[in-house]
PDB file of N, CA and C in Angstrom:
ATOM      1  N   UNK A   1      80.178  40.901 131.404  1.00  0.00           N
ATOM      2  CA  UNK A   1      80.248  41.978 130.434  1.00  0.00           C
ATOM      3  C   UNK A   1      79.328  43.123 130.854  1.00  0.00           C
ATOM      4  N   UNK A   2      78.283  42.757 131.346  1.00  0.00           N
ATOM      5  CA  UNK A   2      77.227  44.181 131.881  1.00  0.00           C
ATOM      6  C   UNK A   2      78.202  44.943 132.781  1.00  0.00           C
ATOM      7  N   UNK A   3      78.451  44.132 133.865  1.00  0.00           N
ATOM      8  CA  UNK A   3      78.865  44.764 135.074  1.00  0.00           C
ATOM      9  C   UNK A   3      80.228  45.482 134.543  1.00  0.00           C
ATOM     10  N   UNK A   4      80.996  44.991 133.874  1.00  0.00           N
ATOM     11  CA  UNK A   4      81.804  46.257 132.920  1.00  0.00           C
ATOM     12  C   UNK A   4      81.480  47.264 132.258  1.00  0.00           C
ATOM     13  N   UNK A   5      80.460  47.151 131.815  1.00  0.00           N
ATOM     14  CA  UNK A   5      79.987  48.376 131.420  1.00  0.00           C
ATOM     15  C   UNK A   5      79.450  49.459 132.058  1.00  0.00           C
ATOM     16  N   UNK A   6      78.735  49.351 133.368  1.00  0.00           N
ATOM     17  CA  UNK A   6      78.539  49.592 134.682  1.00  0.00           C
ATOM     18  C   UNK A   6      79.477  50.510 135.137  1.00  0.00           C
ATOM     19  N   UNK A   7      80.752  49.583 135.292  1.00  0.00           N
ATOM     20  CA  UNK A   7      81.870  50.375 135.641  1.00  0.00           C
ATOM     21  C   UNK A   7      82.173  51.609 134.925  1.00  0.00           C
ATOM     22  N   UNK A   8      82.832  50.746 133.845  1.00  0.00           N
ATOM     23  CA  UNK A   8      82.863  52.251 132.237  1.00  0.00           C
ATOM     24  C   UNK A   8      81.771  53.535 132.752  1.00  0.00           C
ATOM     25  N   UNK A   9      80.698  52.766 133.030  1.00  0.00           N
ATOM     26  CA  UNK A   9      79.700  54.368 133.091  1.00  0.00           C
ATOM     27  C   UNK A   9      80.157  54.940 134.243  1.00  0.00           C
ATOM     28  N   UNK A  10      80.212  54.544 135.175  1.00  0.00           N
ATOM     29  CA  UNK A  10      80.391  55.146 136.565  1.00  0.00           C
ATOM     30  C   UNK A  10      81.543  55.687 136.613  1.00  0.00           C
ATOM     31  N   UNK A  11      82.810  55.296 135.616  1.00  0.00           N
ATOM     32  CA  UNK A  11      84.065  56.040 135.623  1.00  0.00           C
ATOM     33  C   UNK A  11      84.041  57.294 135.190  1.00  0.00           C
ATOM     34  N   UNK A  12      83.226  57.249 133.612  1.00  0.00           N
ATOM     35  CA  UNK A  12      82.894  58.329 133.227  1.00  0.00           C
ATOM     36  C   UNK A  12      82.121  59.427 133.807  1.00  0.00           C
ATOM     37  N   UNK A  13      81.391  58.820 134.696  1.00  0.00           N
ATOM     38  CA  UNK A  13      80.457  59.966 135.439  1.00  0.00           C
ATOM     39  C   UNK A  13      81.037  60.561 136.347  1.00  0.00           C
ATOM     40  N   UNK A  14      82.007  59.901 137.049  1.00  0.00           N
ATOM     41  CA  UNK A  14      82.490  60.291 138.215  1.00  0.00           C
ATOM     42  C   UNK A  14      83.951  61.166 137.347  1.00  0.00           C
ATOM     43  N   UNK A  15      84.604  61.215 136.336  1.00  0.00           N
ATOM     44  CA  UNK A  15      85.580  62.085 135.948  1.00  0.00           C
ATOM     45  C   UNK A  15      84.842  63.318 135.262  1.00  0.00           C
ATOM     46  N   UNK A  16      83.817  63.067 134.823  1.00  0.00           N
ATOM     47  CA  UNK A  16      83.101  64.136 134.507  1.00  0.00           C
ATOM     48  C   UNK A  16      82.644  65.013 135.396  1.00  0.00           C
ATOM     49  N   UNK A  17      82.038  64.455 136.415  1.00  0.00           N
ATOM     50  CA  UNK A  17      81.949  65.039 137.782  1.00  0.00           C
ATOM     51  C   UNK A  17      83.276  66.141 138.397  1.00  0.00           C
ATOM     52  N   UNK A  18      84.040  65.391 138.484  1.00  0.00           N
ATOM     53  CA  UNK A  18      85.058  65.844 138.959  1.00  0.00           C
ATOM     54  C   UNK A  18      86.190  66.899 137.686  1.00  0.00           C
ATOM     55  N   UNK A  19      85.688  66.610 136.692  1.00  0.00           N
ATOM     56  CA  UNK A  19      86.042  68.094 135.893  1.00  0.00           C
ATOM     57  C   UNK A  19      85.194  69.389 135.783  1.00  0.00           C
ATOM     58  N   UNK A  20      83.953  69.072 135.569  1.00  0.00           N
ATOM     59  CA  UNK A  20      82.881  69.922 135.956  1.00  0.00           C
ATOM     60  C   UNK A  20      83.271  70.744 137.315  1.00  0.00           C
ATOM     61  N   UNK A  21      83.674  70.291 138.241  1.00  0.00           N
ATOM     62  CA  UNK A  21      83.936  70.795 139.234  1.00  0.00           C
ATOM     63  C   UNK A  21      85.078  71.220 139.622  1.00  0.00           C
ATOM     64  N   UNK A  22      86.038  70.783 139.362  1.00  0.00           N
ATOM     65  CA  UNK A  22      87.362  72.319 139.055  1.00  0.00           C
ATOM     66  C   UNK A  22      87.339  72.968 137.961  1.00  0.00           C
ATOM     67  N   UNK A  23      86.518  73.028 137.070  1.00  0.00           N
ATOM     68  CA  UNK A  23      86.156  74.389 136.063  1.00  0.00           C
ATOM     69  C   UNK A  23      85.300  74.934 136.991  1.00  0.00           C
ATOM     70  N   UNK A  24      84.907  74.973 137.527  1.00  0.00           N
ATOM     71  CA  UNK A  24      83.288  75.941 138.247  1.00  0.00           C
ATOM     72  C   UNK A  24      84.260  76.547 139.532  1.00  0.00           C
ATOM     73  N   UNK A  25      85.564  75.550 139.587  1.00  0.00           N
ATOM     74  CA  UNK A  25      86.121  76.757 140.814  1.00  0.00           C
ATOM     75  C   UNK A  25      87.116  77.678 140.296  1.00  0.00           C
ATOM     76  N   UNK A  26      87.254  77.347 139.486  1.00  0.00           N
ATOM     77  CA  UNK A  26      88.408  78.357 138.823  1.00  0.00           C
ATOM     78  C   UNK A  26      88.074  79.958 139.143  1.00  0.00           C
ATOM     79  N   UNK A  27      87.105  81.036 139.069  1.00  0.00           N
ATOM     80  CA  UNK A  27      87.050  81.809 139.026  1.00  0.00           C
ATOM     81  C   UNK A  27      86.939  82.218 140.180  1.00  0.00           C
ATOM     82  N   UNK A  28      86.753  81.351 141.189  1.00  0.00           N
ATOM     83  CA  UNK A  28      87.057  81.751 143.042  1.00  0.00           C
ATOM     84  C   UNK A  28      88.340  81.936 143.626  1.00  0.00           C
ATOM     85  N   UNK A  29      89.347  81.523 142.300  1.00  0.00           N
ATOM     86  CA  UNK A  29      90.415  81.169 143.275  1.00  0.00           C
ATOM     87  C   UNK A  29      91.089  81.626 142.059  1.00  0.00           C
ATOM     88  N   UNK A  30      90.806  82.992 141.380  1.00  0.00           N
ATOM     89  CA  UNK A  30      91.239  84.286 140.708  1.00  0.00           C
ATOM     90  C   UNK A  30      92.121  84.608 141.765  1.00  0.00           C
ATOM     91  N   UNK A  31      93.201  85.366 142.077  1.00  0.00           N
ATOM     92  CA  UNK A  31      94.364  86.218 142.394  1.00  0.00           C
ATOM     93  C   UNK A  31      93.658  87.616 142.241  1.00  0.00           C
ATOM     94  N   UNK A  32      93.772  88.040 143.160  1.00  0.00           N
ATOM     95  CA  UNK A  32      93.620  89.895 142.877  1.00  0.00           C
ATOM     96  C   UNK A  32      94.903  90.687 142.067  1.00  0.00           C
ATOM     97  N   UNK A  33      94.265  91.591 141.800  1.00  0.00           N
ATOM     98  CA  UNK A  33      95.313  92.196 141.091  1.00  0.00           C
ATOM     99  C   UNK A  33      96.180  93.286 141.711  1.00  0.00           C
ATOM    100  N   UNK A  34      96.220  93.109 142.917  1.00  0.00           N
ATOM    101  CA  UNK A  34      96.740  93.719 144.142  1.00  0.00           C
ATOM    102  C   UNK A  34      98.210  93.341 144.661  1.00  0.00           C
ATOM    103  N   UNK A  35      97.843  91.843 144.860  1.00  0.00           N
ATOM    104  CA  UNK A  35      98.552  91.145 145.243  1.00  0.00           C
ATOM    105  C   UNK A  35      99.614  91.151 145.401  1.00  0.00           C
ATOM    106  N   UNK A  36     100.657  91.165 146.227  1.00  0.00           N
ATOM    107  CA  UNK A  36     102.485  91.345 145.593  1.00  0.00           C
ATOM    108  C   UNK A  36     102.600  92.773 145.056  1.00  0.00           C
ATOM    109  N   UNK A  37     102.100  93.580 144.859  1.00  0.00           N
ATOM    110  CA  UNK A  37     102.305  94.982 144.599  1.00  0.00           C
ATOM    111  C   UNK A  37     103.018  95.418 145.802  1.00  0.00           C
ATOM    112  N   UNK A  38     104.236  96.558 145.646  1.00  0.00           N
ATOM    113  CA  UNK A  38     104.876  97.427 146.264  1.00  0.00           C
ATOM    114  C   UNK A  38     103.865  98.544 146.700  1.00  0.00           C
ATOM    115  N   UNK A  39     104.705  99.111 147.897  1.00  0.00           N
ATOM    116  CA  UNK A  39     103.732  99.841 148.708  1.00  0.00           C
ATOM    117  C   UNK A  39     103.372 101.808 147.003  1.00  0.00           C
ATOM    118  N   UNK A  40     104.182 102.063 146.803  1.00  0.00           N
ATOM    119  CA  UNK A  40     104.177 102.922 146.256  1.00  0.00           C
ATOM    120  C   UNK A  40     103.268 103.063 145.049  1.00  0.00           C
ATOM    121  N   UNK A  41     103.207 101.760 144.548  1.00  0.00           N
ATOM    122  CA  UNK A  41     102.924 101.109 143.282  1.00  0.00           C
ATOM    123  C   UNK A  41     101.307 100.817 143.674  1.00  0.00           C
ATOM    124  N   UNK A  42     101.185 100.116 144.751  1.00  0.00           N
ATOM    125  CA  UNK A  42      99.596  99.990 145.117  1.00  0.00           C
ATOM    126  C   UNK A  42      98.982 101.531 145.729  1.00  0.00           C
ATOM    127  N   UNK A  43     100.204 102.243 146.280  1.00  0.00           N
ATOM    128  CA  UNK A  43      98.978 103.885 146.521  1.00  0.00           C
ATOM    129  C   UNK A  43      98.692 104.730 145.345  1.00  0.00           C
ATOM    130  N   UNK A  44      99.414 104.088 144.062  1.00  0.00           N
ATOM    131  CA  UNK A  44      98.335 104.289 143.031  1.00  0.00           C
ATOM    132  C   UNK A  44      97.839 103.689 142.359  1.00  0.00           C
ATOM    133  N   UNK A  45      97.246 102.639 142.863  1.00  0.00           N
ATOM    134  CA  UNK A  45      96.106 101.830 142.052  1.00  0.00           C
ATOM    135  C   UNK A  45      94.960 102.116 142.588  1.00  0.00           C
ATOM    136  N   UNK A  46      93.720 102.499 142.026  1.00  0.00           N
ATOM    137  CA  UNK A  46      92.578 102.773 142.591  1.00  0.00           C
ATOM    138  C   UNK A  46      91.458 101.775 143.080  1.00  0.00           C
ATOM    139  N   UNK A  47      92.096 100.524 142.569  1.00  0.00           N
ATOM    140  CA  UNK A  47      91.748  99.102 143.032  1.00  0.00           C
ATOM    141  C   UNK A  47      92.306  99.112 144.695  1.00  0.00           C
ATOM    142  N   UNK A  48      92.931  99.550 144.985  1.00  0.00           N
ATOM    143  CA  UNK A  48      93.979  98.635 145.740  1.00  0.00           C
ATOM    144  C   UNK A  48      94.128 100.187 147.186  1.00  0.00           C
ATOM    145  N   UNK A  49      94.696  99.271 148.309  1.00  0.00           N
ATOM    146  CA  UNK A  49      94.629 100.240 149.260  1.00  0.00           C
ATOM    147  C   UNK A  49      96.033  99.281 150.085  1.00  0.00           C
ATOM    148  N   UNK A  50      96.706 100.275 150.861  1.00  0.00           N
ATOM    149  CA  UNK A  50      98.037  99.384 151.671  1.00  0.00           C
ATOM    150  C   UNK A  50      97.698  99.336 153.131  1.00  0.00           C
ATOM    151  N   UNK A  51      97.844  98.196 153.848  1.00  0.00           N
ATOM    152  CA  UNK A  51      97.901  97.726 154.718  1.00  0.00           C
ATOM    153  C   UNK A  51      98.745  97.849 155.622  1.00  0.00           C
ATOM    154  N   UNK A  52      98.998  98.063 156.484  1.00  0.00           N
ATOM    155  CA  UNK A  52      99.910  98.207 157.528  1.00  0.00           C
ATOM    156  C   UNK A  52     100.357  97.056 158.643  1.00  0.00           C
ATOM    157  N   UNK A  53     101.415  97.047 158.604  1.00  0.00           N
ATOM    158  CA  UNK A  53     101.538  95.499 159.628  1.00  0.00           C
ATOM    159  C   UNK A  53     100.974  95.765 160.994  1.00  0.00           C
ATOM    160  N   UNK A  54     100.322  94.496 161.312  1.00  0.00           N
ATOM    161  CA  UNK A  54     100.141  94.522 162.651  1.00  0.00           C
ATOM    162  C   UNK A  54     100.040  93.357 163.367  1.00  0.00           C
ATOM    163  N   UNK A  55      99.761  93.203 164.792  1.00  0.00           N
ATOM    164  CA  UNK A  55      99.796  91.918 165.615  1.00  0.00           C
ATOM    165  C   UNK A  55      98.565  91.385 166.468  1.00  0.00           C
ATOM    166  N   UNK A  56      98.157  90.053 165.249  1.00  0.00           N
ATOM    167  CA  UNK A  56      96.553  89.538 165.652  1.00  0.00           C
ATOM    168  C   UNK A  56      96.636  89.385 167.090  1.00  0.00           C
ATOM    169  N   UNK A  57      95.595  88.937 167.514  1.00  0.00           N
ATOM    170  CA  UNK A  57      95.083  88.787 169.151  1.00  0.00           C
ATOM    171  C   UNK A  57      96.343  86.905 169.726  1.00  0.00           C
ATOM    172  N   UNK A  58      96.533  86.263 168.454  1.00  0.00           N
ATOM    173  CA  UNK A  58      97.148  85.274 168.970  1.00  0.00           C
ATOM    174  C   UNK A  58      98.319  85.503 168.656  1.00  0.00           C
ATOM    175  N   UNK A  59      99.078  86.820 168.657  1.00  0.00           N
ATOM    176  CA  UNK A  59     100.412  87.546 168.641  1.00  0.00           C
ATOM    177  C   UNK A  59     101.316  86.840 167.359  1.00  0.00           C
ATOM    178  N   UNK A  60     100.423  86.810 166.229  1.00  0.00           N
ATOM    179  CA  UNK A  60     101.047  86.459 165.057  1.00  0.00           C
ATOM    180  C   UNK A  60     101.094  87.773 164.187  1.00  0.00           C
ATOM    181  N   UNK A  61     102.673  88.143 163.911  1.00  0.00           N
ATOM    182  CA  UNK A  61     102.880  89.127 163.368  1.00  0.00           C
ATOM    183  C   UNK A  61     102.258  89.316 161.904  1.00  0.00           C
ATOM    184  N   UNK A  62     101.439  90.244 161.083  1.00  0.00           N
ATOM    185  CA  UNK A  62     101.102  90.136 159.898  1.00  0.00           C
ATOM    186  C   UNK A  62     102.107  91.579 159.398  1.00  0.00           C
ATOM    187  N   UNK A  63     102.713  90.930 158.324  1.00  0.00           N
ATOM    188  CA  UNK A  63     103.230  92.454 157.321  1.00  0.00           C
ATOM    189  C   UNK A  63     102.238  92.622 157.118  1.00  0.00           C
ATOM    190  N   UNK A  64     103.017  94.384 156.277  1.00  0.00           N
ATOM    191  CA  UNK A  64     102.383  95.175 155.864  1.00  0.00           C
ATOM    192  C   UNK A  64     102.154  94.716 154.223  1.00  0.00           C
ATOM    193  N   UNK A  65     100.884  95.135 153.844  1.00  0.00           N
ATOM    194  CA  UNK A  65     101.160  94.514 152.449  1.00  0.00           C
ATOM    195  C   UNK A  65      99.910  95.187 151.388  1.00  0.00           C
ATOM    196  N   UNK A  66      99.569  94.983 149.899  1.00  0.00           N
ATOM    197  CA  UNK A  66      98.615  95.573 149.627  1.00  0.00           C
ATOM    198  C   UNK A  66      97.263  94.789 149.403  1.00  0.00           C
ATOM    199  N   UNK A  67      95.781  95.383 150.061  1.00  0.00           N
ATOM    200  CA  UNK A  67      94.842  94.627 149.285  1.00  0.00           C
ATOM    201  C   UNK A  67      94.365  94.953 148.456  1.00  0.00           C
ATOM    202  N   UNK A  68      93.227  94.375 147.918  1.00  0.00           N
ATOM    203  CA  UNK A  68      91.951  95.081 146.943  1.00  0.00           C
ATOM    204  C   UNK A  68      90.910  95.460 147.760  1.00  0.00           C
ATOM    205  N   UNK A  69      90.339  96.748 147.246  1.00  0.00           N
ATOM    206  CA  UNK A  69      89.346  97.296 148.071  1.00  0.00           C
ATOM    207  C   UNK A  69      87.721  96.307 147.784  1.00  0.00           C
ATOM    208  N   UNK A  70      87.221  96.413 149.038  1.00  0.00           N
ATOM    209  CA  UNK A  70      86.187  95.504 148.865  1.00  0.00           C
ATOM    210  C   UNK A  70      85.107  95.874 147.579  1.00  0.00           C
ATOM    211  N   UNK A  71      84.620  94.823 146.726  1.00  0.00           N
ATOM    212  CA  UNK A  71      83.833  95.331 145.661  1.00  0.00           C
ATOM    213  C   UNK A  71      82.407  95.916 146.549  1.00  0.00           C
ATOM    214  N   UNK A  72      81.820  96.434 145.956  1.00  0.00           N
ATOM    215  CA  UNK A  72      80.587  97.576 146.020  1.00  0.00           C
ATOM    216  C   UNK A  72      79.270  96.797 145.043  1.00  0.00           C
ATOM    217  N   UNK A  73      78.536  96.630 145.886  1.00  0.00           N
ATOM    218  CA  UNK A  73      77.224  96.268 145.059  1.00  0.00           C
ATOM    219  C   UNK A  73      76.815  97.447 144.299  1.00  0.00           C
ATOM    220  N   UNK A  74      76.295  96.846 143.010  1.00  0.00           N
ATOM    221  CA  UNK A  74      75.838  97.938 141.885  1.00  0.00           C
ATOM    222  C   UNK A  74      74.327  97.920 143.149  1.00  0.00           C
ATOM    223  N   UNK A  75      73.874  99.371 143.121  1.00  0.00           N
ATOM    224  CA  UNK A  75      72.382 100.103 143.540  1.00  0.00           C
ATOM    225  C   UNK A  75      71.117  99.212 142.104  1.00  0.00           C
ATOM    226  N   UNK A  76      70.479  98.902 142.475  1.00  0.00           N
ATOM    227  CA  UNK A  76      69.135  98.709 141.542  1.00  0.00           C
ATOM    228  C   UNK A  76      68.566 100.245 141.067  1.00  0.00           C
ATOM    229  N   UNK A  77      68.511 100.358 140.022  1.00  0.00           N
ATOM    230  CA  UNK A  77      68.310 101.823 139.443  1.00  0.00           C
ATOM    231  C   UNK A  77      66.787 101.721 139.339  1.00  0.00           C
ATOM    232  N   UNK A  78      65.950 102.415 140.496  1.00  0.00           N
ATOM    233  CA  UNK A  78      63.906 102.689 140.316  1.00  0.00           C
ATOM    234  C   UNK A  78      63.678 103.561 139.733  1.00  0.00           C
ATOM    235  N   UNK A  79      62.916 103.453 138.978  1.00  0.00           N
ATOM    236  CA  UNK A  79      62.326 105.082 138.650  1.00  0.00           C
ATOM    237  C   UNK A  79      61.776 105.658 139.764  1.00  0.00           C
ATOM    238  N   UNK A  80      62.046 107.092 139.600  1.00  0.00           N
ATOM    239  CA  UNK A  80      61.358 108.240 141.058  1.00  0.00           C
ATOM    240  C   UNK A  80      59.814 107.496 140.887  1.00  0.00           C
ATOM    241  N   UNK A  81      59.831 107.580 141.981  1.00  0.00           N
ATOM    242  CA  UNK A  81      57.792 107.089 142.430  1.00  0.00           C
ATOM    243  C   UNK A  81      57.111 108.295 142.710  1.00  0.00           C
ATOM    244  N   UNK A  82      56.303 108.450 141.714  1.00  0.00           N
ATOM    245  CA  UNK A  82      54.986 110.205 142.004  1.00  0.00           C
ATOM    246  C   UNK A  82      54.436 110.014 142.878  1.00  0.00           C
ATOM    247  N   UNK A  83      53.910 110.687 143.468  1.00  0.00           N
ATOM    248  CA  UNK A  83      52.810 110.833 144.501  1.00  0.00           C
ATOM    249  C   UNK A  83      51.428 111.733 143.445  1.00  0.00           C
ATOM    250  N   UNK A  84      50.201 110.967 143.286  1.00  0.00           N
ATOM    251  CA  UNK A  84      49.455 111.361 142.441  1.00  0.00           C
ATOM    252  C   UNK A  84      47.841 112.269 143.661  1.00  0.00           C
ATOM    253  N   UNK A  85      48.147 113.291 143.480  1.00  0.00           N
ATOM    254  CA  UNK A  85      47.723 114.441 144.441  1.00  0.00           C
ATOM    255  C   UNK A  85      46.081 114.544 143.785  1.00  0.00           C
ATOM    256  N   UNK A  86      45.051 114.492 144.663  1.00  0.00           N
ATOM    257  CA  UNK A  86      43.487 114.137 144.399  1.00  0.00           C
ATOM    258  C   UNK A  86      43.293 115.382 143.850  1.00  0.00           C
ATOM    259  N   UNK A  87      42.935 115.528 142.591  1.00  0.00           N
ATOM    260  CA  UNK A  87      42.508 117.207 141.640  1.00  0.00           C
ATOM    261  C   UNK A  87      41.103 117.263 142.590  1.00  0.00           C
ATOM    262  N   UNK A  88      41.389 118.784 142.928  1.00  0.00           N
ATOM    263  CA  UNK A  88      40.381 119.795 143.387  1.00  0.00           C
ATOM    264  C   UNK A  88      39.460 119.948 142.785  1.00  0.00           C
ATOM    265  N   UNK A  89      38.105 120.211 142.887  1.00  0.00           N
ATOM    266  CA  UNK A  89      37.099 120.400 141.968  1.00  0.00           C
ATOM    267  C   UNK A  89      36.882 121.885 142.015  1.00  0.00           C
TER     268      UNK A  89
END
């Protein structure tokens, strides 16, 4: 009877485990909103920029197609730094 219970725990830990962990990937493996867009349709999205087909170095043809433009780190906003100038006597 222990060693069943043992089990029971370890089942539970290990499905818990393993739900915990495809919720935490879910938001990596978001879809852009680019994606499958027509060429006309993505040169006006301001997200989004079109691609042009071309042929990698191991001569695998890639269409042309649309991406998302790479995100941009937000700047850390400093306050201006004074320079505090020695008063004259």
């Amino acid at each position: 009877m222990h060693q069943t219970t043992l089990l029971d725990s370890a089942r539970i830990t290990l499905f818990s485990s393993l739900l915990l962990a495809t919720l935490a990937w879910q938001p990596a493996n978001a879809e852009s909103a680019c994606k499958g867009l027509e060429q006309a349709t993505c040169e006006t999205n301001a997200e989004c920029r079109w691609q042009t087909g071309y042929t990698r170095k191991d001569d695998v043809q890639v269409a042309s197609h649309c991406r998302a433009l790479p995100k941009k780190k937000e700047a850390a906003i400093e306050p201006a730094k004074t320079v505090d100038s020695p008063s004259k006597p």
